[in-house]
Protein backbone atom coordinates (compact mmCIF):
# COMPACT_ATOMS: atom_id res chain seq x y z
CA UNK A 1 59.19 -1.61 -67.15
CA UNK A 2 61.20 -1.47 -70.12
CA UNK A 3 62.45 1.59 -71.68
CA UNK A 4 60.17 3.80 -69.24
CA UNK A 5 61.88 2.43 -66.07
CA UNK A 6 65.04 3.24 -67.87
CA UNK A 7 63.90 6.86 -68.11
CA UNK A 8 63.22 6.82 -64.87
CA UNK A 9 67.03 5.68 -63.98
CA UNK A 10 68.32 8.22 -65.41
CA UNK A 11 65.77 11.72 -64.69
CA UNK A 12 65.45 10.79 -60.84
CA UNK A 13 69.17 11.08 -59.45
CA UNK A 14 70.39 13.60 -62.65
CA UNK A 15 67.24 15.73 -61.15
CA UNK A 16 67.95 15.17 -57.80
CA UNK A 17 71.18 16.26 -58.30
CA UNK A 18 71.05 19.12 -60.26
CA UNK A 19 68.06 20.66 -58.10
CA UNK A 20 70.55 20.70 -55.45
CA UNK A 21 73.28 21.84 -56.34
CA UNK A 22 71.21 24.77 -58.35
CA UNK A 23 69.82 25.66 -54.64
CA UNK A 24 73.33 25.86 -53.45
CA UNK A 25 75.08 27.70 -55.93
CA UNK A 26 72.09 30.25 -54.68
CA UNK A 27 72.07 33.25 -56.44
CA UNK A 28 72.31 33.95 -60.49
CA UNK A 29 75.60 33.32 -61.90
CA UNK A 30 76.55 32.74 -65.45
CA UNK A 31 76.49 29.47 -66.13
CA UNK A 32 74.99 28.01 -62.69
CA UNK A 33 72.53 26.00 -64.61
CA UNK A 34 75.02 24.18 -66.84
CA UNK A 35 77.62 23.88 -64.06
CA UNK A 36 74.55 22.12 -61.90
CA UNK A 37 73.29 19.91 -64.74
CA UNK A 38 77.06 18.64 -65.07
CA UNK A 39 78.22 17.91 -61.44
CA UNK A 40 74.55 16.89 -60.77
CA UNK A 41 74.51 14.03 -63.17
CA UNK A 42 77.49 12.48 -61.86
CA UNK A 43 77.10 12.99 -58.36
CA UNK A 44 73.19 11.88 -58.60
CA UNK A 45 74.34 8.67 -60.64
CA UNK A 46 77.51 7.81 -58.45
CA UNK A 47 75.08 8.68 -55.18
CA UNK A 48 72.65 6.33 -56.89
CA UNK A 49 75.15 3.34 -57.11
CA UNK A 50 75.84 3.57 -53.48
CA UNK A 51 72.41 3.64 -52.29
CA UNK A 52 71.81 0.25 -54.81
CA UNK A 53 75.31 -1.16 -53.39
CA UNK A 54 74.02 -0.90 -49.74
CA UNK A 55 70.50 -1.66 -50.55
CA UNK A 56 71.77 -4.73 -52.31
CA UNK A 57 71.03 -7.61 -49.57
CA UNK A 58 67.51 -6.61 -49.76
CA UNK A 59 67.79 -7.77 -53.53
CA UNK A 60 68.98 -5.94 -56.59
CA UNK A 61 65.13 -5.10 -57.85
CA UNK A 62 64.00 -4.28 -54.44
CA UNK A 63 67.16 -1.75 -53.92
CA UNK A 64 66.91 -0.33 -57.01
CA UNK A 65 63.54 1.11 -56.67
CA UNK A 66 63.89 2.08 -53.03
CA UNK A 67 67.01 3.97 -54.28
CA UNK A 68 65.04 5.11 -57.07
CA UNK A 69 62.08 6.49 -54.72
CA UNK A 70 64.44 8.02 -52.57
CA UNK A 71 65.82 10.37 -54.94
CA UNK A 72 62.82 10.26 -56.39
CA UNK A 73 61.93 12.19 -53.12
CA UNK A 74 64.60 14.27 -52.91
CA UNK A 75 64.35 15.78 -56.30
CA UNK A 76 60.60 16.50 -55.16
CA UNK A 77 61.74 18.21 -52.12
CA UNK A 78 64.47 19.89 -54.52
CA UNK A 79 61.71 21.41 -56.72
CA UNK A 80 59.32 22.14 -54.13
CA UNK A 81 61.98 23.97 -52.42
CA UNK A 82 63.15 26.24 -55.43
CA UNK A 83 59.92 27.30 -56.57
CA UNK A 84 59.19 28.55 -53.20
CA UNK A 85 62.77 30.67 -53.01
CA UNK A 86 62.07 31.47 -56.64
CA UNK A 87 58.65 33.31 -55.22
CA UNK A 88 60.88 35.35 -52.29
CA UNK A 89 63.89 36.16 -54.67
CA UNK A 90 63.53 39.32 -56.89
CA UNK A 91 63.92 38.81 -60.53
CA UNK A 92 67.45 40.55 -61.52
CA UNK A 93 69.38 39.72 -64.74
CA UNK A 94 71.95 37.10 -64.31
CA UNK A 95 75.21 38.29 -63.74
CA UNK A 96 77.61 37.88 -66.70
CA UNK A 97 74.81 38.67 -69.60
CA UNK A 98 77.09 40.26 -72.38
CA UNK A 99 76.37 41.76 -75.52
CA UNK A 100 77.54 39.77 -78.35
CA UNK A 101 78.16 40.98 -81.96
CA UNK A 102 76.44 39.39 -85.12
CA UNK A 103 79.25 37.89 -86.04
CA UNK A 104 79.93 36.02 -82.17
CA UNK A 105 76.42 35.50 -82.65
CA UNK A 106 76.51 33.21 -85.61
CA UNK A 107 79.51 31.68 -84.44
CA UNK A 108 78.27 30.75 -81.31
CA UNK A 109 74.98 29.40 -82.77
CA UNK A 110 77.51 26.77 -85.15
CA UNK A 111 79.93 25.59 -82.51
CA UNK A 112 76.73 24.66 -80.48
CA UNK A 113 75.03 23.08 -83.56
CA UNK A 114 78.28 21.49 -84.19
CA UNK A 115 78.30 20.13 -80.22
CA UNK A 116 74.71 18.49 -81.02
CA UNK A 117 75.57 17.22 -84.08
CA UNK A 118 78.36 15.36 -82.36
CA UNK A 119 76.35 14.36 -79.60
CA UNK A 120 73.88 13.07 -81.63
CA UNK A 121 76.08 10.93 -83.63
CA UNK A 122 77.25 9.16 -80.64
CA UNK A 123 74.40 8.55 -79.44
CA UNK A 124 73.52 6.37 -83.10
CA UNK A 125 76.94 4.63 -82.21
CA UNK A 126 76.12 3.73 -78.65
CA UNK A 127 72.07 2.43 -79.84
CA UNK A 128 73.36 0.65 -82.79
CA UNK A 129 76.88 -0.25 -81.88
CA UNK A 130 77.23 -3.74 -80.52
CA UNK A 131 79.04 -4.14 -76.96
CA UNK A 132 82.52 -4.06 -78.03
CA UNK A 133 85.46 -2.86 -75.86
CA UNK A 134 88.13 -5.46 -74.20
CA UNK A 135 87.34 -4.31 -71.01
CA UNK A 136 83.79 -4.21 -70.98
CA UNK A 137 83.91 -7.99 -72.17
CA UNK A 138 86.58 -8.76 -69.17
CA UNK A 139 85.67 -6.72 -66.51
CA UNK A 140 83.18 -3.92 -66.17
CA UNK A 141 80.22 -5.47 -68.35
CA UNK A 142 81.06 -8.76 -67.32
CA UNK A 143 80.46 -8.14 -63.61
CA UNK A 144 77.22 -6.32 -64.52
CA UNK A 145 75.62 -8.99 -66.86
CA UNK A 146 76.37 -11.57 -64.14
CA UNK A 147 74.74 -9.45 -61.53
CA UNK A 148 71.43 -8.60 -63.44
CA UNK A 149 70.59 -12.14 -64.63
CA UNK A 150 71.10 -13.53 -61.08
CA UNK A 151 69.77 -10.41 -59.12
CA UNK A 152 72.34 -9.95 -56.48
CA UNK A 153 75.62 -8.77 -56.29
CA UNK A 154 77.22 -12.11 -56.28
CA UNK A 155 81.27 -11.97 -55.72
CA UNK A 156 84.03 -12.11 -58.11
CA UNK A 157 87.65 -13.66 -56.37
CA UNK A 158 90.68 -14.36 -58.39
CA UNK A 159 91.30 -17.42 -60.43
CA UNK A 160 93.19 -19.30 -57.25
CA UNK A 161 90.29 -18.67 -54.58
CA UNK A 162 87.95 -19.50 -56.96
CA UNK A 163 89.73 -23.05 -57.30
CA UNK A 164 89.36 -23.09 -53.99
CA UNK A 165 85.32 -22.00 -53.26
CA UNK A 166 83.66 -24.91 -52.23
CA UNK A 167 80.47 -23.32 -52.42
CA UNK A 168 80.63 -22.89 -56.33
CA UNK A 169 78.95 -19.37 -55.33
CA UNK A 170 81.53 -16.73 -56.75
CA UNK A 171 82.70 -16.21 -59.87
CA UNK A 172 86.20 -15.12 -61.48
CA UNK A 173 87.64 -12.40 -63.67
CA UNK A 174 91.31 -11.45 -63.91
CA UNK A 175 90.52 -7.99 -62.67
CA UNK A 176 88.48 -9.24 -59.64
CA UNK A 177 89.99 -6.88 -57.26
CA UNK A 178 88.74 -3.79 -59.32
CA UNK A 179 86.43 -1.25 -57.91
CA UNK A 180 82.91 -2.18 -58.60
CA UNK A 181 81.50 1.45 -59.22
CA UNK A 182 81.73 1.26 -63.28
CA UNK A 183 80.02 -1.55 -63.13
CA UNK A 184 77.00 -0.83 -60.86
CA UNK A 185 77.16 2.39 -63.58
CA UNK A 186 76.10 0.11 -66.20
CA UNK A 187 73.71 -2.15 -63.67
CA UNK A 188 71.44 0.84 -62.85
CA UNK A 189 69.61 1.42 -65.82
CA UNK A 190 68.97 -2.19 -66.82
CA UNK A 191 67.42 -2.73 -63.81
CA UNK A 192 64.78 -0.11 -64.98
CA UNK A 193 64.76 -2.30 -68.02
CA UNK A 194 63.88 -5.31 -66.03
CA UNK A 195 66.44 -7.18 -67.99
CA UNK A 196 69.72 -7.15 -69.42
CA UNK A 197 70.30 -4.74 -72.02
CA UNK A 198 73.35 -4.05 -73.67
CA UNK A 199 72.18 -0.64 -74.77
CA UNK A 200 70.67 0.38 -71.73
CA UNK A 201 73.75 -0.61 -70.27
CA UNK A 202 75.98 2.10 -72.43
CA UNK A 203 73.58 5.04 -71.91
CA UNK A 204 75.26 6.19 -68.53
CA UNK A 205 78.65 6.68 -70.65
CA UNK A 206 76.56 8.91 -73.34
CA UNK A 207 75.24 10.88 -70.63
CA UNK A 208 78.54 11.33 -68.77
CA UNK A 209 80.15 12.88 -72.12
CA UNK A 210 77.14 15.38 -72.37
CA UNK A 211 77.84 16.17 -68.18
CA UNK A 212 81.35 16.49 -69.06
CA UNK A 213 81.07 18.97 -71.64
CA UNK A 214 77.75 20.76 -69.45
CA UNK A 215 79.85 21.13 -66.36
CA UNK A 216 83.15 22.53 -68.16
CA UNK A 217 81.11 25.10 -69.98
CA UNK A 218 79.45 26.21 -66.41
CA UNK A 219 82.94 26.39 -65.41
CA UNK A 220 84.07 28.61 -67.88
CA UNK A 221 81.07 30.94 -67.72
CA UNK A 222 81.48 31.24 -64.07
CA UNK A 223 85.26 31.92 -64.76
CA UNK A 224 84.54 34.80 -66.87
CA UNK A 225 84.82 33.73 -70.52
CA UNK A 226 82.10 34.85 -72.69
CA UNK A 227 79.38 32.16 -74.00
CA UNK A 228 81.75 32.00 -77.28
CA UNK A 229 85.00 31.08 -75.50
CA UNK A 230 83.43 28.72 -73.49
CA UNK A 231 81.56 26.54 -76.16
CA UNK A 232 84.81 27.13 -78.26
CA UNK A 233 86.94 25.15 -75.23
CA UNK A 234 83.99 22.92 -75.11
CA UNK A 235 84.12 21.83 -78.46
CA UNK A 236 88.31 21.60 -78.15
CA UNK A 237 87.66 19.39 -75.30
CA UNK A 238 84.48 17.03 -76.54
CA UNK A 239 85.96 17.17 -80.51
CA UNK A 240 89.11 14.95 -79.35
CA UNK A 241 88.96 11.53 -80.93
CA UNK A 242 90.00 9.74 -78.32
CA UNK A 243 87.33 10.76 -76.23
CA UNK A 244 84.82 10.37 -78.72
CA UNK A 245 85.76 6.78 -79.22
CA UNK A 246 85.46 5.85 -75.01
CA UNK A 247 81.60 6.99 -75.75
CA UNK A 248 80.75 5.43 -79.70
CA UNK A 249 82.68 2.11 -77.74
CA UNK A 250 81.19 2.59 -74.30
CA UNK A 251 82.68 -0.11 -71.78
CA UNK A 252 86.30 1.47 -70.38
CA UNK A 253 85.88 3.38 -67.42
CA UNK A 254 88.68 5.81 -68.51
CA UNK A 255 86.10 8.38 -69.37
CA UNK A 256 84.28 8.28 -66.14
CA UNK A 257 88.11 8.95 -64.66
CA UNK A 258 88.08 12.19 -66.62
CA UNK A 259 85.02 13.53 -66.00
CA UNK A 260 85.22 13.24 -62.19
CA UNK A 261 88.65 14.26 -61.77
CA UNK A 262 88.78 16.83 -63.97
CA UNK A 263 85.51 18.58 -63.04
CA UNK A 264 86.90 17.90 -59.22
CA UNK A 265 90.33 19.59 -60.46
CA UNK A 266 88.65 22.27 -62.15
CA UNK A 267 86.50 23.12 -59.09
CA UNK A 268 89.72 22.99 -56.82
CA UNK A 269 90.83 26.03 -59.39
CA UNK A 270 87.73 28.02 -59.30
CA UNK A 271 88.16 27.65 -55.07
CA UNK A 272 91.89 28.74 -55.28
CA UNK A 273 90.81 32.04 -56.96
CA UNK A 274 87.79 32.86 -55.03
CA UNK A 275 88.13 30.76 -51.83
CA UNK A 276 84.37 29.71 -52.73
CA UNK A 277 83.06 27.00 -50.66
CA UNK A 278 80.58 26.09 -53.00
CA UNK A 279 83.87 25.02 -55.47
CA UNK A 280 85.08 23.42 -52.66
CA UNK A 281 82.92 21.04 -51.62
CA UNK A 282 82.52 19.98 -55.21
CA UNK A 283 86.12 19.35 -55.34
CA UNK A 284 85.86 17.27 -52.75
CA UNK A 285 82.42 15.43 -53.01
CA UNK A 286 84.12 13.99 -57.04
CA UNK A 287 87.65 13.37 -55.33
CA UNK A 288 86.82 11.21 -52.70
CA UNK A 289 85.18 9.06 -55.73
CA UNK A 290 88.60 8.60 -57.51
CA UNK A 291 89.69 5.56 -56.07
CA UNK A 292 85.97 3.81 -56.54
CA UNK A 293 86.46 4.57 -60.39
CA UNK A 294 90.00 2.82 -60.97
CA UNK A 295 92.90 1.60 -58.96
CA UNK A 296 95.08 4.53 -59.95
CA UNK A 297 92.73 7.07 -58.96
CA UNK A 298 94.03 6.40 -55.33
CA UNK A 299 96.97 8.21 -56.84
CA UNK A 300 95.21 10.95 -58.60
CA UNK A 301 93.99 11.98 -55.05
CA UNK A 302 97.65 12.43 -54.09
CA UNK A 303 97.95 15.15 -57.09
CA UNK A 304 95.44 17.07 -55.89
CA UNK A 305 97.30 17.43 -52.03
CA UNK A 306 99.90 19.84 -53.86
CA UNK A 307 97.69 21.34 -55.37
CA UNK A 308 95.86 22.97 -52.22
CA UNK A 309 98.72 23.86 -50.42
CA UNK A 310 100.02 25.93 -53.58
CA UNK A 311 96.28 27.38 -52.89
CA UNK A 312 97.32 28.15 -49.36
CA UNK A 313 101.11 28.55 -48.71
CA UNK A 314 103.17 31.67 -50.16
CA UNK A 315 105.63 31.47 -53.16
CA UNK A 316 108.49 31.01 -51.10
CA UNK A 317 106.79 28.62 -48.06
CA UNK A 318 105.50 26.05 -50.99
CA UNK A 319 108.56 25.91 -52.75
CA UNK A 320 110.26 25.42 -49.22
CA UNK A 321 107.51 22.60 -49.06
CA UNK A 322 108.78 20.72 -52.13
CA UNK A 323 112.40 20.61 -51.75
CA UNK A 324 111.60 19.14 -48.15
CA UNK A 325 109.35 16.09 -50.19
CA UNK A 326 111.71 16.26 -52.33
CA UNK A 327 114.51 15.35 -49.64
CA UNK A 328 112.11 13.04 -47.82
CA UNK A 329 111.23 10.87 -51.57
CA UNK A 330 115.01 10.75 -52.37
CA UNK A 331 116.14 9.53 -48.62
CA UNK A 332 114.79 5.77 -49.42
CA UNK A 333 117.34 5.81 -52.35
CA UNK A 334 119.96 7.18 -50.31
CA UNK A 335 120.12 4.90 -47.60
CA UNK A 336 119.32 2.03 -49.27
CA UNK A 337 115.37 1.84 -48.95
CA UNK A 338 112.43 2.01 -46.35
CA UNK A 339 109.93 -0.30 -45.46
CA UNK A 340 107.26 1.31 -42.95
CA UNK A 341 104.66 -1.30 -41.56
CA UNK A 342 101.26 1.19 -41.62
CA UNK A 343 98.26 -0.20 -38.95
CA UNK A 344 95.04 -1.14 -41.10
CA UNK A 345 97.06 -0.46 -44.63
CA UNK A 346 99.86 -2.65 -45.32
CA UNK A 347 103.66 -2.22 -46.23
CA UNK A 348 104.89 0.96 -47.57
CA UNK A 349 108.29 -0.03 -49.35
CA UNK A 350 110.41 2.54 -51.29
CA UNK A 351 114.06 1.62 -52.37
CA UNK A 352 116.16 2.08 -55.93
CA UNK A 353 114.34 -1.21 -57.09
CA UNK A 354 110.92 -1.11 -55.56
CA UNK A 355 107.89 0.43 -54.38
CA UNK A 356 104.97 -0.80 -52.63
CA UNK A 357 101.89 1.22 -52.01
CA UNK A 358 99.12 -0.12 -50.00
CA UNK A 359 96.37 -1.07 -52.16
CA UNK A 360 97.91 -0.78 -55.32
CA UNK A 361 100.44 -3.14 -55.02
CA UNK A 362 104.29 -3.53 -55.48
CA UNK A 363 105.93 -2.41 -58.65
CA UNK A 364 109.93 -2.91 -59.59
CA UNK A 365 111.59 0.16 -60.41
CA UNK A 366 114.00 0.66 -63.23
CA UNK A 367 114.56 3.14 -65.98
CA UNK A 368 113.53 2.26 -69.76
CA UNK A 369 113.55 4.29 -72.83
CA UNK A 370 110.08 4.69 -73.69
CA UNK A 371 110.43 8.45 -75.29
CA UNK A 372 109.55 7.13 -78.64
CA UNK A 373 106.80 5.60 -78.26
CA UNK A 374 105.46 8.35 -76.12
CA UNK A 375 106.49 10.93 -78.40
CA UNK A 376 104.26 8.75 -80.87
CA UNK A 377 101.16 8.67 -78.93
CA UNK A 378 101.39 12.40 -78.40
CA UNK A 379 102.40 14.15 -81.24
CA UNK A 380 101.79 11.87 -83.91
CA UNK A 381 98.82 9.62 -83.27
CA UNK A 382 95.54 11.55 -83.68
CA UNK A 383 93.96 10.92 -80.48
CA UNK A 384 94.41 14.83 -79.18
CA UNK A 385 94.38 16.86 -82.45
CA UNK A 386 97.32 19.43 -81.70
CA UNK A 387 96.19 19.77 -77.85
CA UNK A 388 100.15 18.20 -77.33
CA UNK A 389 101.75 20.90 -79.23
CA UNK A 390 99.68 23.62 -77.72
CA UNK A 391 100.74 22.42 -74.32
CA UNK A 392 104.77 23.10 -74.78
CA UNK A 393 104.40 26.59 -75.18
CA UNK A 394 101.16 27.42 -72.46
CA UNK A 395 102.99 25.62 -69.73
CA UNK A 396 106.23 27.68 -70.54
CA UNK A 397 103.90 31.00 -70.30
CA UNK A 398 102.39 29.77 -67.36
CA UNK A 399 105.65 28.94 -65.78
CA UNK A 400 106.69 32.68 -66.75
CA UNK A 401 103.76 34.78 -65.53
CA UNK A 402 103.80 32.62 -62.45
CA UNK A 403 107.15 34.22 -61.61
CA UNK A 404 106.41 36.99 -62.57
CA UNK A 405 103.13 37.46 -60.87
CA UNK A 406 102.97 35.71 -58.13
CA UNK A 407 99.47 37.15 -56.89
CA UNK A 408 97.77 34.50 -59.29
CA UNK A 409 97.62 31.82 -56.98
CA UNK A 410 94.96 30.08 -59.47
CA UNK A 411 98.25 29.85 -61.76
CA UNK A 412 100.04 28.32 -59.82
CA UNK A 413 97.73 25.85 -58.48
CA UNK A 414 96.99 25.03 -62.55
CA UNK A 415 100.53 24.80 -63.50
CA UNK A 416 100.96 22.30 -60.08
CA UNK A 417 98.19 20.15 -61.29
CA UNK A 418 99.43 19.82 -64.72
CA UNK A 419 103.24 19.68 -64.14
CA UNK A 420 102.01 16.75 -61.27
CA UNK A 421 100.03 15.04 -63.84
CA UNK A 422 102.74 14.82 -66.32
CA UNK A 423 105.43 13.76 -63.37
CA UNK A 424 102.92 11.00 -62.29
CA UNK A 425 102.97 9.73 -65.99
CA UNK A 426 106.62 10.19 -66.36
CA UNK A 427 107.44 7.95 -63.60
CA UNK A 428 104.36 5.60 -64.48
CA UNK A 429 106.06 5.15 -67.97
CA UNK A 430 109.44 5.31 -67.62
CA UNK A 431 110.18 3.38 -64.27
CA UNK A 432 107.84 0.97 -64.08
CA UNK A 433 107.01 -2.29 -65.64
CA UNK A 434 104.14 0.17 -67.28
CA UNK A 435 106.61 0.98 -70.04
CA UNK A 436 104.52 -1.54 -72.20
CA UNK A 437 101.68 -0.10 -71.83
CA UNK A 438 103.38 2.22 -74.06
CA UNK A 439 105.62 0.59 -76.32
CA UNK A 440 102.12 -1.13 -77.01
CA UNK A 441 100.25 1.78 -77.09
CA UNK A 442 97.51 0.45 -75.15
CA UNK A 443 96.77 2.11 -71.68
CA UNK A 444 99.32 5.17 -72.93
CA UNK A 445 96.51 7.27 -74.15
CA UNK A 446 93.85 6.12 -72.25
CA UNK A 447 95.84 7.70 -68.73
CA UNK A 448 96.47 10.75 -70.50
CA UNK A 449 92.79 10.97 -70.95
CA UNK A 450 91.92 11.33 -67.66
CA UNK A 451 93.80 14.75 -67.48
CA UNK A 452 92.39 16.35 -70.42
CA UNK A 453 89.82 18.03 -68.85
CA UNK A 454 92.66 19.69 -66.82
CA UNK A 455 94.81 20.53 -69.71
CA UNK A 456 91.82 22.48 -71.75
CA UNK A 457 90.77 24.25 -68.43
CA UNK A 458 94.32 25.45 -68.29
CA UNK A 459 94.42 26.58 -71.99
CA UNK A 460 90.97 28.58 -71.30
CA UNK A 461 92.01 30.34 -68.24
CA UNK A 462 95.54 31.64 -69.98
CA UNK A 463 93.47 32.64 -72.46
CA UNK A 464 90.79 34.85 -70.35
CA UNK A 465 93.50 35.46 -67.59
CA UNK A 466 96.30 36.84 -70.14
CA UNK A 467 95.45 37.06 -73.39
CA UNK A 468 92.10 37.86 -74.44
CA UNK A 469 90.73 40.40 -76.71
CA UNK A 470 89.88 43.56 -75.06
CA UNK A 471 86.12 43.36 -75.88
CA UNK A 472 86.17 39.96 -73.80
CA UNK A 473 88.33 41.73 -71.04
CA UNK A 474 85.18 44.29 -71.34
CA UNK A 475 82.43 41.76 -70.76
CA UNK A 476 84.65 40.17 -67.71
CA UNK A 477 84.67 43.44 -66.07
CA UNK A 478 81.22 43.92 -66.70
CA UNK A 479 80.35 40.48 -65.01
CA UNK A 480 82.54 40.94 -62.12
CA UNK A 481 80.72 44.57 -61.60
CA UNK A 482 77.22 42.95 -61.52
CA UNK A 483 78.33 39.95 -59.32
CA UNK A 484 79.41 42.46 -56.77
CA UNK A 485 76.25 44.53 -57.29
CA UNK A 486 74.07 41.52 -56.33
CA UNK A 487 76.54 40.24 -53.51
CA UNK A 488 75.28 43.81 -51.93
């Protein structure tokens, strides 16, 4: 069908998602429409995937439009659905509208022309650019090529069982163990094509940057920053090179990582404040999805576990929590090492030289000096602007009004996910053979990425929660008034 099927690939599960979510975020909210457009694109897409992956045996053609019918379907019933609540619900102003000055006005109107402009230019880089990224080539693209010109989801087995295949059926890559979710991304649309198309292929990582940036600013807007801050911490967050590079050379899966967990850690925030369900169950629809991204996002699910008992516990009770894991994670080393045999999982081994994690395999522990190049890829490369610098100081704040206030369980469930993050690196970097990733500076940044989301949340909320202007303190109080009024 060509470039119409494509179309098609991409409206039916971004509309089936977003009609659904809008219907259960229910009634008007500042920025419900951007938040659903956001989470709905990647939920639709990664629901689409699975639907394809079990449709598969029926053949790739045949399971992609039976997918596509389905939530084809379900956007229709989506629709249907809202315009008939639309004709019982009263019309009342959305809560949060605000009264900006000229001034915000114009401002406002340039960071968003500024956005498009942006997006815009990527999207010239991902038409024109030719596929180019190392792991596209190796992995990810590979696997998706192989499976559009045969039409079925043939299987990919390491170099030795491939030797050993007497069928001459599967095929090999060096990363044949990876998830296969980035690369049924890139199947989906160019089986609307009909055909392989490299360009086609890209679009769902163009796409994903505009859902990133769509569900952040719903976030913010339902957090209570006015439709200034938010596009301002939109535009810190989508303006960072880095990021900007994983879409003009779509192909790493890095920048699916960040988009799902930190829209999923960003709607574990929002929960922690309000104890919304809604929140909730977005958390947890994107984090189950971690570890069908990329290996490590098996661990990423781990730093979310804190995170929601800082939600639920008391000051003292959580930190009584910690320095018990703490105990626990440093007995290994103190009696010499563990190895627990777990049913259905594997061998969990922790000692002074090793650790082995089911499913992500066994890793030799030892300290090495990689502060240099780290420093480097922080605070000297320009993949983050001055977001590293910024960071020191707002996680010292934090760390100070969490003490000091310790109603603001939000804080502290912010400052757990960031610390955590940064830990999880540490360790990543410093103990294990990862180290030259960095002295390289090849996967360095690329990890990092996948908290950055996280990190410019964190900025906005200090920013709304403690040190806004007074007009913007104003407008908050104004929106929290008129969400009560229409919770009556």
């Amino acid at each position: 069908m060509g470039w119409m099927g494509v179309t098609l690939a991409f409206v039916a599960p971004w509309l089936a998602g977003t009609i659904w979510l809008r219907l259960l975020i229910g009634q008007p909210s500042s920025g419900a429409w951007s938040l659903a457009l956001g989470y709905g694109y990647l939920l639709g897409m990664l629901g689409a995937v699975a639907m394809l992956y079990l449709l598969s045996p029926l053949g790739l053609q045949m399971g992609f439009w039976l997918s596509g019918l389905l939530l084809a379907l379900a956007a229709g019933l989506g629709v249907r659905r809202w315009l008939l609540s639309a004709k019982a619900r009263p019309i009342v102003r959305a809560c949060g509208a605000e009264q900006a000055g000229v001034w915000a006005k114009a401002l406002t109107a340039l960071v968003l022309a500024w956005l498009v402009l942006r997006l815009l230019g990527l999207a010239a880089e991902v038409w024109w650019q030719p596929l180019f990224p190392w792991d596209a080539w190796t992995t990810w693209f590979a696997r998706a090529r192989v499976w559009s010109e045969t039409g079925e989801l043939v299987a990919f087995v390491s170099a030795e069982d491939w030797l050993r295949d007497p069928s001459g059926q599967a095929y090999s890559i060096a990363a044949s163990a990876y998830p296969k979710t980035v690369s049924l991304l890139a199947l989906w649309p160019t089986l609307g094509y009909g055909a392989w198309n490299e360009t086609a292929a890209k679009l769902p990582w163009l796409a994903c940057f505009l859902a990133l940036g769509l569900g952040f600013y719903g976030q913010a807007r339902w957090w209570g920053a006015t439709r200034l801050t938010s596009l301002i911490s939109v535009w810190l967050l989508l303006s960072m090179p880095l990021l900007d590079t994983h879409v003009a050379l779509a192909g790493y899966a890095d920048l699916w990582m960040a988009a799902i967990l930190g829209l999923s850690a960003i709607a574990l925030v929002q929960w922690s404040r309000e104890a919304d369900p809604r929140q909730a169950a977005l958390a947890v629809a994107l984090a189950v999805c971690f570890p069908l991204i990329k290996t490590e996002g098996a661990v990423w699910v781990g730093l979310l576990l804190p995170a929601v008992l800082a939600a639920r516990l008391g000051v003292r009770a959580f930190v009584l929590l910690l320095l018990v894991i703490g105990g626990l994670c440093a007995l290994p080393f103190v009696v010499g090492g563990v190895e627990l045999r777990i049913p259905w999982l594997g061998v969990l081994e922790v000692s002074a030289s090793t650790l082995q994690i089911p499913f992500l395999g066994r890793f030799e522990l030892g300290f090495h000096d990689s502060w240099a190049a780290v420093v480097k890829n922080l605070f000297v490369f320009g993949n983050w602007h001055l977001l590293a610098y910024a960071m020191i100081p707002a996680v010292l704040f934090g760390l100070v009004k969490a003490y000091e206030d310790g109603a603001s369980r939000w804080l502290r469930v912010e400052l757990v996910l960031v610390v955590g993050s940064l830990l999880a690196l540490f360790v990543l970097f410093f103990f294990t053979g990862a180290y030259r990733w960095a002295e390289q500076s090849t996967s360095l940044a690329r990890l990092v990425l996948h908290f950055m989301p996280i990190y410019v949340f964190y900025l906005l909320t200090l920013w709304v929660g403690f040190l806004r202007p007074a007009s913007e303190a104003k407008t908050l109080a104004m929106t929290e008034a008129e969400a009560q009024r229409l919770s009556v």
